[in-house]
C-alpha atoms as a PDB file:
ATOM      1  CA  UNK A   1     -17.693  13.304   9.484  1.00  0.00           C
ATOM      2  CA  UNK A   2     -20.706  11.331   8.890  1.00  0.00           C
ATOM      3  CA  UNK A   3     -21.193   8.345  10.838  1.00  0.00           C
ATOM      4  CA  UNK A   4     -20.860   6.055   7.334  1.00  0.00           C
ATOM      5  CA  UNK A   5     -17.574   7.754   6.345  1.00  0.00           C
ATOM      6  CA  UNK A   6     -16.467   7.138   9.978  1.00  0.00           C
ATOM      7  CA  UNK A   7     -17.167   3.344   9.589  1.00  0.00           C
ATOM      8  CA  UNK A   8     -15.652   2.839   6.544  1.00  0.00           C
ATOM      9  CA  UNK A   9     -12.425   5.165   7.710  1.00  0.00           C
ATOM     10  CA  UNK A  10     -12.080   2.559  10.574  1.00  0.00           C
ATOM     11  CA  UNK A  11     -13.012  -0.820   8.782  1.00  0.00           C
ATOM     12  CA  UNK A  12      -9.573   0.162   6.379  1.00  0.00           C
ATOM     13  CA  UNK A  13      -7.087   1.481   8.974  1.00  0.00           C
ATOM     14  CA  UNK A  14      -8.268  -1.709  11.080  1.00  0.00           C
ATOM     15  CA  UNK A  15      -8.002  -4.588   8.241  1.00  0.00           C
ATOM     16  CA  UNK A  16      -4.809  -2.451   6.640  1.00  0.00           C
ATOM     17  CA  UNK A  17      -3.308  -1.988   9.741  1.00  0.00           C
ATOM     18  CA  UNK A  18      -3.860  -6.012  10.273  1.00  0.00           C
ATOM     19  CA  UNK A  19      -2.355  -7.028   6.874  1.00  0.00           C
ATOM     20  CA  UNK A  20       0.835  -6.063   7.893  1.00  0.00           C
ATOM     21  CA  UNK A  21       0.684  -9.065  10.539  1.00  0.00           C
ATOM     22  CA  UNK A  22      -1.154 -11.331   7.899  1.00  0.00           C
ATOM     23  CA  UNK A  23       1.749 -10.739   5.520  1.00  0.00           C
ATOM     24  CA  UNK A  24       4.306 -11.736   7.855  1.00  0.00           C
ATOM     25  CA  UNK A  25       2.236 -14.878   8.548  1.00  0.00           C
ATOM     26  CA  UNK A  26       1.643 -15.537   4.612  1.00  0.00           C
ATOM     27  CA  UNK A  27       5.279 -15.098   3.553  1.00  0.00           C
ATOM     28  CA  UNK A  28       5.976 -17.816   6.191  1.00  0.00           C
ATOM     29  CA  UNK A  29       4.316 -20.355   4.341  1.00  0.00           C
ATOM     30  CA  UNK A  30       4.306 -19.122   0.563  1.00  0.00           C
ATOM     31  CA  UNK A  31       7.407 -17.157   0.403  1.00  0.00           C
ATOM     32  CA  UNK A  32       7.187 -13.518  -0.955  1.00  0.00           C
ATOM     33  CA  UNK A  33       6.292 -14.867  -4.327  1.00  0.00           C
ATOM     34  CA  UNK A  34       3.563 -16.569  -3.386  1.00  0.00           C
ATOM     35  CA  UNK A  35       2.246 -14.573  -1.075  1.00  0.00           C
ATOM     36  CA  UNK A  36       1.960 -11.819  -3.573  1.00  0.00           C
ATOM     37  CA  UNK A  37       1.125 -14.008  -7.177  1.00  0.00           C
ATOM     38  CA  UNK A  38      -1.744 -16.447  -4.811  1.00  0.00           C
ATOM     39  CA  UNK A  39      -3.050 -13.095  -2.991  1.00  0.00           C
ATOM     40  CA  UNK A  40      -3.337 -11.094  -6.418  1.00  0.00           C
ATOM     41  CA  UNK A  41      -5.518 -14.068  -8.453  1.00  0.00           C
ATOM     42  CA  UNK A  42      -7.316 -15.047  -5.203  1.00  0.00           C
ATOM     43  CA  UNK A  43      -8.437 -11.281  -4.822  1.00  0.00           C
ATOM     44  CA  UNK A  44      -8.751 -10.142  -8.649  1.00  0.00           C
ATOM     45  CA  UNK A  45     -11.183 -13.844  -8.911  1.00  0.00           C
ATOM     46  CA  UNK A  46     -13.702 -12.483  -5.545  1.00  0.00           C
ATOM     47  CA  UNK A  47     -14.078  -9.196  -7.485  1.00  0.00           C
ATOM     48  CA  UNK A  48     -14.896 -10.913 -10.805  1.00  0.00           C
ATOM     49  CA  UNK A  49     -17.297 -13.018  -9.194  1.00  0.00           C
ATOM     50  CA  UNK A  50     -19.312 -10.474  -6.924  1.00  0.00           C
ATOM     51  CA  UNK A  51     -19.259  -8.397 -10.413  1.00  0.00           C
ATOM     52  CA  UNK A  52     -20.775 -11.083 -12.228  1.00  0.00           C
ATOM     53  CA  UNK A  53     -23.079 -12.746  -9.454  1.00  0.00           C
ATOM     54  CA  UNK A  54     -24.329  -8.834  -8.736  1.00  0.00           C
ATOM     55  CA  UNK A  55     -24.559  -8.493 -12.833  1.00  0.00           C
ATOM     56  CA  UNK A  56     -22.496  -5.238 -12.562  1.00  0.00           C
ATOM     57  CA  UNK A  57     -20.973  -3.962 -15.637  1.00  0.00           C
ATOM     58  CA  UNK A  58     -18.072  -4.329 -16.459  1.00  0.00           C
ATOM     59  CA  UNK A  59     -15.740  -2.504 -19.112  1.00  0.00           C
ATOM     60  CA  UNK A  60     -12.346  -3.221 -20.256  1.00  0.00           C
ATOM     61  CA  UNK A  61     -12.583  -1.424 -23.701  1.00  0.00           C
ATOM     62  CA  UNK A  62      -9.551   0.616 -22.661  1.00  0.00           C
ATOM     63  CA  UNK A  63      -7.204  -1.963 -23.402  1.00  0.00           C
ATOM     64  CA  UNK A  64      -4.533  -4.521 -22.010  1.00  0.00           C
ATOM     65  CA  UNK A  65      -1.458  -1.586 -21.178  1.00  0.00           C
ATOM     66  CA  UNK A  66      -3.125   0.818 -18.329  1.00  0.00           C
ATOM     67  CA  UNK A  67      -4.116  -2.198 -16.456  1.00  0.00           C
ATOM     68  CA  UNK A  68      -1.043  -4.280 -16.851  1.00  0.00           C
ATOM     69  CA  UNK A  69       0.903  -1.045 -16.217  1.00  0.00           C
ATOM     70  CA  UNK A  70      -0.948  -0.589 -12.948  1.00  0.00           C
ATOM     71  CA  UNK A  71      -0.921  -4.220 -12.044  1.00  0.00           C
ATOM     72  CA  UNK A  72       3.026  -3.830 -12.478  1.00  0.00           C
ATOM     73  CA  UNK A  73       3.291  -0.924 -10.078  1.00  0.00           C
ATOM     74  CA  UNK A  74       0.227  -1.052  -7.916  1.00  0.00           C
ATOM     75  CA  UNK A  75       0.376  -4.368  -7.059  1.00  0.00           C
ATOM     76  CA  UNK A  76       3.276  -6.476  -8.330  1.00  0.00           C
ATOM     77  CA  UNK A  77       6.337  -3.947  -7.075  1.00  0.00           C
ATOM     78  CA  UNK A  78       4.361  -2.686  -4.492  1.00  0.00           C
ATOM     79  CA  UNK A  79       3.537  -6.024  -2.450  1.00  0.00           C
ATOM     80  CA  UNK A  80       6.460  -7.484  -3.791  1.00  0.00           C
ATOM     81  CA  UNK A  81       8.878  -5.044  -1.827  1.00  0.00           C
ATOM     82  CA  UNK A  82       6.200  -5.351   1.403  1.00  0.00           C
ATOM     83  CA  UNK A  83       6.576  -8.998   1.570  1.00  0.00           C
ATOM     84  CA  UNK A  84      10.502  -9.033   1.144  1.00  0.00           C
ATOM     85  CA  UNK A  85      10.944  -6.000   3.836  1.00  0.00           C
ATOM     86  CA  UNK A  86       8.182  -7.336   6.503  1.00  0.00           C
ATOM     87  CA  UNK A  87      10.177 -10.431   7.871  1.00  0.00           C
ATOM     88  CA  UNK A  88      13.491  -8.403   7.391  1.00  0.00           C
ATOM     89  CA  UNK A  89      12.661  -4.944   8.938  1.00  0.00           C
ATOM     90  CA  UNK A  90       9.800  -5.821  10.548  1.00  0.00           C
ATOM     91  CA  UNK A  91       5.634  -4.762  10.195  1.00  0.00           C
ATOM     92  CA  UNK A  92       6.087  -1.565  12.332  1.00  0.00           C
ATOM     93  CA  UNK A  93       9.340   0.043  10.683  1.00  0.00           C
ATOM     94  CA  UNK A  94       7.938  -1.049   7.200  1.00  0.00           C
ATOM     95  CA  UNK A  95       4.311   0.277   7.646  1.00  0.00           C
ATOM     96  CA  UNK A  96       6.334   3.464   9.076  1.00  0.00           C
ATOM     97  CA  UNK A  97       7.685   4.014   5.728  1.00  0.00           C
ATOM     98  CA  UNK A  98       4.374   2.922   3.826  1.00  0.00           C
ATOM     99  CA  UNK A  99       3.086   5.949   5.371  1.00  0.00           C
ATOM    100  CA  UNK A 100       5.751   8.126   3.549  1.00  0.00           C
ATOM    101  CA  UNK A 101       3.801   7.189  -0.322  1.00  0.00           C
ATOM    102  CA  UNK A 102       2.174  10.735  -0.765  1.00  0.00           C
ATOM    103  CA  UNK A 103       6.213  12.051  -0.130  1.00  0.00           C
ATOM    104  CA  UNK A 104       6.917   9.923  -3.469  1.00  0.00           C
ATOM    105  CA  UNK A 105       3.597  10.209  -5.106  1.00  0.00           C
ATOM    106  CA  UNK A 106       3.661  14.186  -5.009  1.00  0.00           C
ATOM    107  CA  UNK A 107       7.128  14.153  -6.089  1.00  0.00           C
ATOM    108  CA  UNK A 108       6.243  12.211  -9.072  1.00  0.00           C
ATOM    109  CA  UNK A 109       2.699  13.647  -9.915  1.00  0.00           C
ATOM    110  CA  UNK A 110       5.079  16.734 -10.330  1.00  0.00           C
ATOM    111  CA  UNK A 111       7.307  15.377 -12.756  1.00  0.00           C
ATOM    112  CA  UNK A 112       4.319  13.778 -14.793  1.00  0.00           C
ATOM    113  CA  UNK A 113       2.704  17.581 -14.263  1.00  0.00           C
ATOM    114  CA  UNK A 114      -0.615  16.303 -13.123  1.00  0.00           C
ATOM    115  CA  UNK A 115       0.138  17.888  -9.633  1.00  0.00           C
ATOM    116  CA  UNK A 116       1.270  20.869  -8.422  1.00  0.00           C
ATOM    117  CA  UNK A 117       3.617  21.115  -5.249  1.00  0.00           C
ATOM    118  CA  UNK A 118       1.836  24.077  -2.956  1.00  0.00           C
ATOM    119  CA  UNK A 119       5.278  26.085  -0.503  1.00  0.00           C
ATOM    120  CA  UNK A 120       3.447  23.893   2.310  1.00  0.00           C
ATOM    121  CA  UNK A 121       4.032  20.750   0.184  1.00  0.00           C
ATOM    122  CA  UNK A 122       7.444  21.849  -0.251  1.00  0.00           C
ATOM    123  CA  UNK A 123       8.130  22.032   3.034  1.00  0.00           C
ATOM    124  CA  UNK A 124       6.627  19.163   4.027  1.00  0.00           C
ATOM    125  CA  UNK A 125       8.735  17.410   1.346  1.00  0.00           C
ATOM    126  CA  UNK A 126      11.616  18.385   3.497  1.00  0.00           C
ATOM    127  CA  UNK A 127      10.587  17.361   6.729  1.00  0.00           C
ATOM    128  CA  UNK A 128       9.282  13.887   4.968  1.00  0.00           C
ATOM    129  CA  UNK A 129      12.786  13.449   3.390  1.00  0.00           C
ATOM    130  CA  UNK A 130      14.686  13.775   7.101  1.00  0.00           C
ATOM    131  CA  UNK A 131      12.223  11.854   8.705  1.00  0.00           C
ATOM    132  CA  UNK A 132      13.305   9.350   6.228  1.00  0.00           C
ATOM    133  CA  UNK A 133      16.918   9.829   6.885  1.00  0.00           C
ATOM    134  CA  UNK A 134      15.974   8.848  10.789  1.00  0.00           C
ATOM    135  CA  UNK A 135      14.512   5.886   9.776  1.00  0.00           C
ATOM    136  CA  UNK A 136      17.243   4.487   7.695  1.00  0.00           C
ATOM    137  CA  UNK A 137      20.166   5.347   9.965  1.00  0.00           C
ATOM    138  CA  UNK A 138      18.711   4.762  13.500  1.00  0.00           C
ATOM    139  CA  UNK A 139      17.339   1.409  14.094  1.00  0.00           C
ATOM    140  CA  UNK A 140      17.583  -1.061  16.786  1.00  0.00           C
ATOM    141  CA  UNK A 141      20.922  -2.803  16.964  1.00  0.00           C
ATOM    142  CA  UNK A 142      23.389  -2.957  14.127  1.00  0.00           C
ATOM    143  CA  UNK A 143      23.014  -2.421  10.504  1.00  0.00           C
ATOM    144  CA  UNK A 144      22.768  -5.300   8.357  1.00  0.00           C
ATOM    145  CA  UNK A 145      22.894  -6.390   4.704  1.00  0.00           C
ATOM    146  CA  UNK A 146      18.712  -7.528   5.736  1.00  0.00           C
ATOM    147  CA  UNK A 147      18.063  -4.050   7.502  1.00  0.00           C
ATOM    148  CA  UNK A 148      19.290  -2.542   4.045  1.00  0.00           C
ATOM    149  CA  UNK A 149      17.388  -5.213   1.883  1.00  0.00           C
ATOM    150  CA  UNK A 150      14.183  -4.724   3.521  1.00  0.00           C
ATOM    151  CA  UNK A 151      14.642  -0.789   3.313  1.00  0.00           C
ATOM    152  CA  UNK A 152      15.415  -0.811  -0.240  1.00  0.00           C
ATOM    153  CA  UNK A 153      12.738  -3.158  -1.498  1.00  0.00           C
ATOM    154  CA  UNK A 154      10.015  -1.364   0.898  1.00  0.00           C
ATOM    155  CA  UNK A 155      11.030   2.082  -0.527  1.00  0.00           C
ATOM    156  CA  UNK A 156      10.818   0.824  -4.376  1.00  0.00           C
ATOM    157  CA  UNK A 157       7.402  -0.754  -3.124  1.00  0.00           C
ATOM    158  CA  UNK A 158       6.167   2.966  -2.039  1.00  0.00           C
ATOM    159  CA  UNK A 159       7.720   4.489  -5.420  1.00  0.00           C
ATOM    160  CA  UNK A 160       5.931   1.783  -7.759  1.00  0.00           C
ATOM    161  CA  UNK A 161       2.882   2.311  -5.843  1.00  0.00           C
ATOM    162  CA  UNK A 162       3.426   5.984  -5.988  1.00  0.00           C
ATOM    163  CA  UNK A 163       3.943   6.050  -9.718  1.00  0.00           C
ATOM    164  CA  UNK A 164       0.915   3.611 -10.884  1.00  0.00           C
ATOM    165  CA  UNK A 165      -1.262   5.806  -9.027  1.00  0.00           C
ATOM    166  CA  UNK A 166      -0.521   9.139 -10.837  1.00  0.00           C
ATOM    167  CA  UNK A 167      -0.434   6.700 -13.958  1.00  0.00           C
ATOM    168  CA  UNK A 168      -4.345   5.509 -12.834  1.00  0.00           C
ATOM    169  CA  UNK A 169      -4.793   9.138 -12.642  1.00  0.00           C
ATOM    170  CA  UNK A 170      -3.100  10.410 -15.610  1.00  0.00           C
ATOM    171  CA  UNK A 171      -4.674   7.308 -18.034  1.00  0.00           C
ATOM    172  CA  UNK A 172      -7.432   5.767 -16.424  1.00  0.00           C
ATOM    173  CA  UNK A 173     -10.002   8.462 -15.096  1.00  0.00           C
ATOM    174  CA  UNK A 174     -12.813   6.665 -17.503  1.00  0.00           C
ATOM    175  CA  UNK A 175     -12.181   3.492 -16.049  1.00  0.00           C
ATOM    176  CA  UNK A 176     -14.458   2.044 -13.009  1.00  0.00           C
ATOM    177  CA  UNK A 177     -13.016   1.476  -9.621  1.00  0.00           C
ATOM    178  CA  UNK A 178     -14.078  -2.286  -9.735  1.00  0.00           C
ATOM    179  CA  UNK A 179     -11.968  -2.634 -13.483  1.00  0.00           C
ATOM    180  CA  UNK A 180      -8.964  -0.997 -12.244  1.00  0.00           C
ATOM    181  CA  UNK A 181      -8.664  -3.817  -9.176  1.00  0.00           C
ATOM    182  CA  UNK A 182     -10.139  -6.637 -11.422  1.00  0.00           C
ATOM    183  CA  UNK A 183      -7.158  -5.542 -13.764  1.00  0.00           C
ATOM    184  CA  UNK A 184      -4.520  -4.895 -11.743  1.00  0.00           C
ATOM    185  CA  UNK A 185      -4.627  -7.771  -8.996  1.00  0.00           C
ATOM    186  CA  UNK A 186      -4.967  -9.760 -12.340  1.00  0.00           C
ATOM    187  CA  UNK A 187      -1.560  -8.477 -13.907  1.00  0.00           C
ATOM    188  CA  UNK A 188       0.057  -8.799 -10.587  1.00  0.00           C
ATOM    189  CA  UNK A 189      -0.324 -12.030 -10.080  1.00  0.00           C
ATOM    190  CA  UNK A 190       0.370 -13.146 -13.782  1.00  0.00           C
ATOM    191  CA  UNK A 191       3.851 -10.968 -13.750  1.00  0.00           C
ATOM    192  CA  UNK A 192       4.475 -13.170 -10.662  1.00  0.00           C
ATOM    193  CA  UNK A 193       3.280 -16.296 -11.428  1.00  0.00           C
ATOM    194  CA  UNK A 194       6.753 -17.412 -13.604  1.00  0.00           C
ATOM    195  CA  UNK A 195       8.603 -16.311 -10.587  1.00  0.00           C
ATOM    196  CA  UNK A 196       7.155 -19.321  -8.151  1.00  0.00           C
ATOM    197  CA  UNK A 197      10.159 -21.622 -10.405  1.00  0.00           C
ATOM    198  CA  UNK A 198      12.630 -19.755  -9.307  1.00  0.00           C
ATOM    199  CA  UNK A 199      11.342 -18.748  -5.513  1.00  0.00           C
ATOM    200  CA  UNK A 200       8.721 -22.037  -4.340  1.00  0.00           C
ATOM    201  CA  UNK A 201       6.740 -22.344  -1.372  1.00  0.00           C
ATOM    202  CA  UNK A 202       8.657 -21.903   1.764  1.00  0.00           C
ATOM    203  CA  UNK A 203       7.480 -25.276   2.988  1.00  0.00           C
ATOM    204  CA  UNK A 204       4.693 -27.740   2.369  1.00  0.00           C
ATOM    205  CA  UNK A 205       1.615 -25.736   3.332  1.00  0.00           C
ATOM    206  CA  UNK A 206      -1.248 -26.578   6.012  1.00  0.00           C
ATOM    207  CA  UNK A 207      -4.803 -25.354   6.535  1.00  0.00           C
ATOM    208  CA  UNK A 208      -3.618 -22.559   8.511  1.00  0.00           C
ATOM    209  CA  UNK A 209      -1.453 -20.667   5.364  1.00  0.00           C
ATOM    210  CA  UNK A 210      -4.447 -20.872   3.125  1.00  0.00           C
ATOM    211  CA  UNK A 211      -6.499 -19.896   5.631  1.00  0.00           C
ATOM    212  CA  UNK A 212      -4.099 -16.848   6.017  1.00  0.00           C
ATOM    213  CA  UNK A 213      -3.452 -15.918   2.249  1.00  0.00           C
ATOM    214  CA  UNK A 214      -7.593 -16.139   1.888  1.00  0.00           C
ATOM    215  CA  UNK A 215      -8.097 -13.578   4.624  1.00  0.00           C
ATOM    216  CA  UNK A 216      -5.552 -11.421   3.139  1.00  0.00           C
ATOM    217  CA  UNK A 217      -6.814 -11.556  -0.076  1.00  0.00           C
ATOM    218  CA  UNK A 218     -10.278 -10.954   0.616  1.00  0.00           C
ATOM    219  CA  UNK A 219     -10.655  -8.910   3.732  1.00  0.00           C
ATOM    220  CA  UNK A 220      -7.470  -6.721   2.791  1.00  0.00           C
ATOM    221  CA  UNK A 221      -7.039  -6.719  -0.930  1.00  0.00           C
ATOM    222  CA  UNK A 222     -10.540  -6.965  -2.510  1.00  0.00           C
ATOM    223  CA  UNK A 223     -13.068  -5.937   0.191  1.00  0.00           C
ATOM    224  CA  UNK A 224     -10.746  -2.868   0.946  1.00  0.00           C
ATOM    225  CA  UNK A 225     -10.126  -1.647  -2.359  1.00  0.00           C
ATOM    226  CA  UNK A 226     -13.973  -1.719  -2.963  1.00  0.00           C
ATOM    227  CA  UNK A 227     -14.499   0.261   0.169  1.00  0.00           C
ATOM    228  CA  UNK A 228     -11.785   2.644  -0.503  1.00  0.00           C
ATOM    229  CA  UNK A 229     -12.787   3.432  -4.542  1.00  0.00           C
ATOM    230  CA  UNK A 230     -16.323   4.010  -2.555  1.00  0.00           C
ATOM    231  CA  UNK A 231     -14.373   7.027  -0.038  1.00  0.00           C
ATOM    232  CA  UNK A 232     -13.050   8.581  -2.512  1.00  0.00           C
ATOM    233  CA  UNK A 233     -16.128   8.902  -4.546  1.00  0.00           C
ATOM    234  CA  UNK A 234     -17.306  10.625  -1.128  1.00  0.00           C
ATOM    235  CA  UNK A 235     -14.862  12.400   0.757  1.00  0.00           C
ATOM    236  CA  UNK A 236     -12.241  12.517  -2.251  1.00  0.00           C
ATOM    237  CA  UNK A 237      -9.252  10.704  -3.155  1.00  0.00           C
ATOM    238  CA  UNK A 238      -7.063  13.118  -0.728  1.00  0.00           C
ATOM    239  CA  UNK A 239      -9.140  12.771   2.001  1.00  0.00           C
ATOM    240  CA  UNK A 240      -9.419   9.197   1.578  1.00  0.00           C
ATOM    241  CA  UNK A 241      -5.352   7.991   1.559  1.00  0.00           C
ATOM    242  CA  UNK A 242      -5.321  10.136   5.223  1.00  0.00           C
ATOM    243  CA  UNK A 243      -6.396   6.672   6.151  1.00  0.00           C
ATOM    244  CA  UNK A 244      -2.877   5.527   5.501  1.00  0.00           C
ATOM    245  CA  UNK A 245      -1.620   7.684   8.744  1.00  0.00           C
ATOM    246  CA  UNK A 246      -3.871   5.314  10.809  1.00  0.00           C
ATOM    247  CA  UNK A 247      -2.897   2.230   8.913  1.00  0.00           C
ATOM    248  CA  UNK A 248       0.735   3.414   9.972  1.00  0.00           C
ATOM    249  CA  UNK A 249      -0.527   3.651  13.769  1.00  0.00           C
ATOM    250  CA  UNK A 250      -2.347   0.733  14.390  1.00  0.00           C
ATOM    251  CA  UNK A 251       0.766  -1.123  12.292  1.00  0.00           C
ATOM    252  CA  UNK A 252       3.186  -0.176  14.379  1.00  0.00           C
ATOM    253  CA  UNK A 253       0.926  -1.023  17.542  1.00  0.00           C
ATOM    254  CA  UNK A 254       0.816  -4.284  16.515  1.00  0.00           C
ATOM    255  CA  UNK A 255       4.522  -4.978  16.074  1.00  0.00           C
ATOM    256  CA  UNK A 256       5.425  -3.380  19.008  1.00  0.00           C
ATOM    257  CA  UNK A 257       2.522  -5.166  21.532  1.00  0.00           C
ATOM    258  CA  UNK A 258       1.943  -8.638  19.655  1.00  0.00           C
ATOM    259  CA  UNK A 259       5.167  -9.186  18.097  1.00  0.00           C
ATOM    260  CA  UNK A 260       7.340  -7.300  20.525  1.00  0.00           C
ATOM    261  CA  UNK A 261       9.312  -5.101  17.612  1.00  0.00           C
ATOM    262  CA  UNK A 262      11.464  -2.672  19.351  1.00  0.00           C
ATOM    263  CA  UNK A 263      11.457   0.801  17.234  1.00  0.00           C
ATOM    264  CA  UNK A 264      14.560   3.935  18.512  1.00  0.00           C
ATOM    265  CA  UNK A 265      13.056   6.692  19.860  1.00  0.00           C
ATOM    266  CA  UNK A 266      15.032   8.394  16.759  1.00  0.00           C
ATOM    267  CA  UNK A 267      12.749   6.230  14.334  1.00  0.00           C
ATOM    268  CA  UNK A 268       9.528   6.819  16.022  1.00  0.00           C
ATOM    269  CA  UNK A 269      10.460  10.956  15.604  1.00  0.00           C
ATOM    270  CA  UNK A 270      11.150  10.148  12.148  1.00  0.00           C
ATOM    271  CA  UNK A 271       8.134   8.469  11.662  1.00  0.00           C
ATOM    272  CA  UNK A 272       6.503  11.297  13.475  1.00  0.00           C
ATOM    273  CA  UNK A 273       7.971  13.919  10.643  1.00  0.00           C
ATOM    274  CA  UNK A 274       7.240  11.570   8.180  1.00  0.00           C
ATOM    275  CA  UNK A 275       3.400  11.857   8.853  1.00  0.00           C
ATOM    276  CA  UNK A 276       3.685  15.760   8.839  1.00  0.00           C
ATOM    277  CA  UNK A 277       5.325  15.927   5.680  1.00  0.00           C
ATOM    278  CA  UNK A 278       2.968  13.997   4.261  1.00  0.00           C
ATOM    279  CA  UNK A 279      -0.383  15.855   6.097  1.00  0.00           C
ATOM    280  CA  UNK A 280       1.330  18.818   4.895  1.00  0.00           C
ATOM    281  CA  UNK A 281       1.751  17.885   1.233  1.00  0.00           C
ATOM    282  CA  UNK A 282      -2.008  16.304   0.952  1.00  0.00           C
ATOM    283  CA  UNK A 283      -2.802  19.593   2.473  1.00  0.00           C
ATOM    284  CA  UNK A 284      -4.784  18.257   5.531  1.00  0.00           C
ATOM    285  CA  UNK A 285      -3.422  21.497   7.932  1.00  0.00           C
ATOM    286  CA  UNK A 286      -3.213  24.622   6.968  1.00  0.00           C
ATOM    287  CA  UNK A 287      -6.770  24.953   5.440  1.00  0.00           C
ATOM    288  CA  UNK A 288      -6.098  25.363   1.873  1.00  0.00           C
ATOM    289  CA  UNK A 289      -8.516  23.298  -0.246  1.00  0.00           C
ATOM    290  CA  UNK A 290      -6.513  22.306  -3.220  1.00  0.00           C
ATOM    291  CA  UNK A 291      -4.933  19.582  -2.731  1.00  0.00           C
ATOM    292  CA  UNK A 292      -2.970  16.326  -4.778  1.00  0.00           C
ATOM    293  CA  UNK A 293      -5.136  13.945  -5.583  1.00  0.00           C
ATOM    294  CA  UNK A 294      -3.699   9.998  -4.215  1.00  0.00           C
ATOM    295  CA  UNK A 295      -4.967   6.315  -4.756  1.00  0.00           C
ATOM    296  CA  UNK A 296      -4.027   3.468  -2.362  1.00  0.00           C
END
């Protein structure tokens, strides 16, 4: 791996990894609302204005649906459901089950019939689907109605991100990188914008939240996409969402050193099959070279 690709492998499992935390600390002070409708404009406006300051061209001939469609899914659902499940579940369980997207995202490239589903994917369908299972039923201390919450709402995340990125795929191959996370941030903040009546700010904010949401939005939202569209030009777009197994490591490092988030032994070894499902549905073992095609 070249040294480049190396870099820009580590600059995204570090900042992704991070974002988990950031969330956490964002939702404290804007509630999940906020944190995902402020993020979404505050990212989607840094884009617009490198574009423009940098004169790149931009095209949005393609119309208002495929972008407000992947703002929906991509970003609204997705973040939505991260920001509800982080302070209920906790970063390391819920960036554990992040790291199950290519289960969802295969499953539903196959019903679309943009991807095919190899006997290895199969099988590492199954062994993604029990490592689920583990998660769910084993966690630390008793079930609640939050452990449930934040499970549900973290697994509809995965799915909408799952589904708006075969959508990308299926109806938006034309469109540039930079116009697909213009658009979609965008969307995802204006689908959540009426929402702040009915969900305000946690509390009255200080330096420190905006400070937070800014970071997030920049360093993790519009910075990373940028570098991601970028690795999958050059390594391709299966190669590139490996990334998310490190995001999942370094994730649940940080909850379980900084924040002290205790995870079963159970969970961990279901978070362990949940990875080899997945590196055995993007086709990463095994040596076969066709493989599904993923976005973040």
């Amino acid at each position: 791996m070249r040294g480049e690709v190396l870099a820009k492998f580590s600059v995204l499992s570090i900042l992704w990894g991070l974002s988990f935390l950031l969330v956490l600390r964002v939702v404290d002070g804007f509630g999940w609302v906020g944190a995902v409708c402020i993020r979404s404009f505050i990212a989607s406006s840094v884009l617009l204005l490198i574009a423009l300051l940098t004169r790149r061209r931009l095209d949005f001939s393609i119309g208002i649906r495929p972008f407000a469609v992947i703002g929906a899914t991509t970003v609204c659902l997705q973040l939505i459901g991260f920001s509800i499940a982080i302070p209920r579940i906790g970063t390391a369980l819920t960036a554990i089950i992040v790291g199950a997207i290519p289960l969802f995202s295969a499953l539903i490239g196959k019903i679309m019939k943009i991807e095919t589903i190899t006997k290895l994917g199969f099988v590492g369908l199954i062994i993604g689907f029990f490592g689920i299972v583990l998660l769910v039923g084993f966690p630390h201390g008793q079930l609640s109605n939050d452990f449930f919450l934040g499970i549900a709402v973290s697994v509809v995340g995965c799915i909408a991100a799952a589904f708006g990125s075969n959508y990308a795929k299926l109806k938006m191959e034309q469109v540039g990188n930079w116009e697909q996370a213009i658009g979609a941030f965008f969307f995802g903040g204006l689908f959540t914008l009426p929402l702040l009546f009915f969900v305000p700010f946690q509390r009255e904010l200080i330096v420190t939240d905006w400070l937070y949401i800014i970071s997030l939005a920049i360093l993790c939202s519009s910075l990373c996409y940028v570098i991601y569209f970028s690795l999958v030009v050059e390594v391709g777009a299966t190669r590139a969402i490996s990334v998310e197994f490190m995001v999942t490591v370094i994730a649940v490092l940080i909850g379980a050193i900084y924040l002290k988030e205790l995870i079963t032994p159970i969970q961990l070894l279901g978070g362990v099959m949940v990875l080899i499902g997945c590196s055995l549905i993007l086709e990463l073992v095994g040596g076969s070279k066709k493989s599904a095609k993923l976005i973040e």
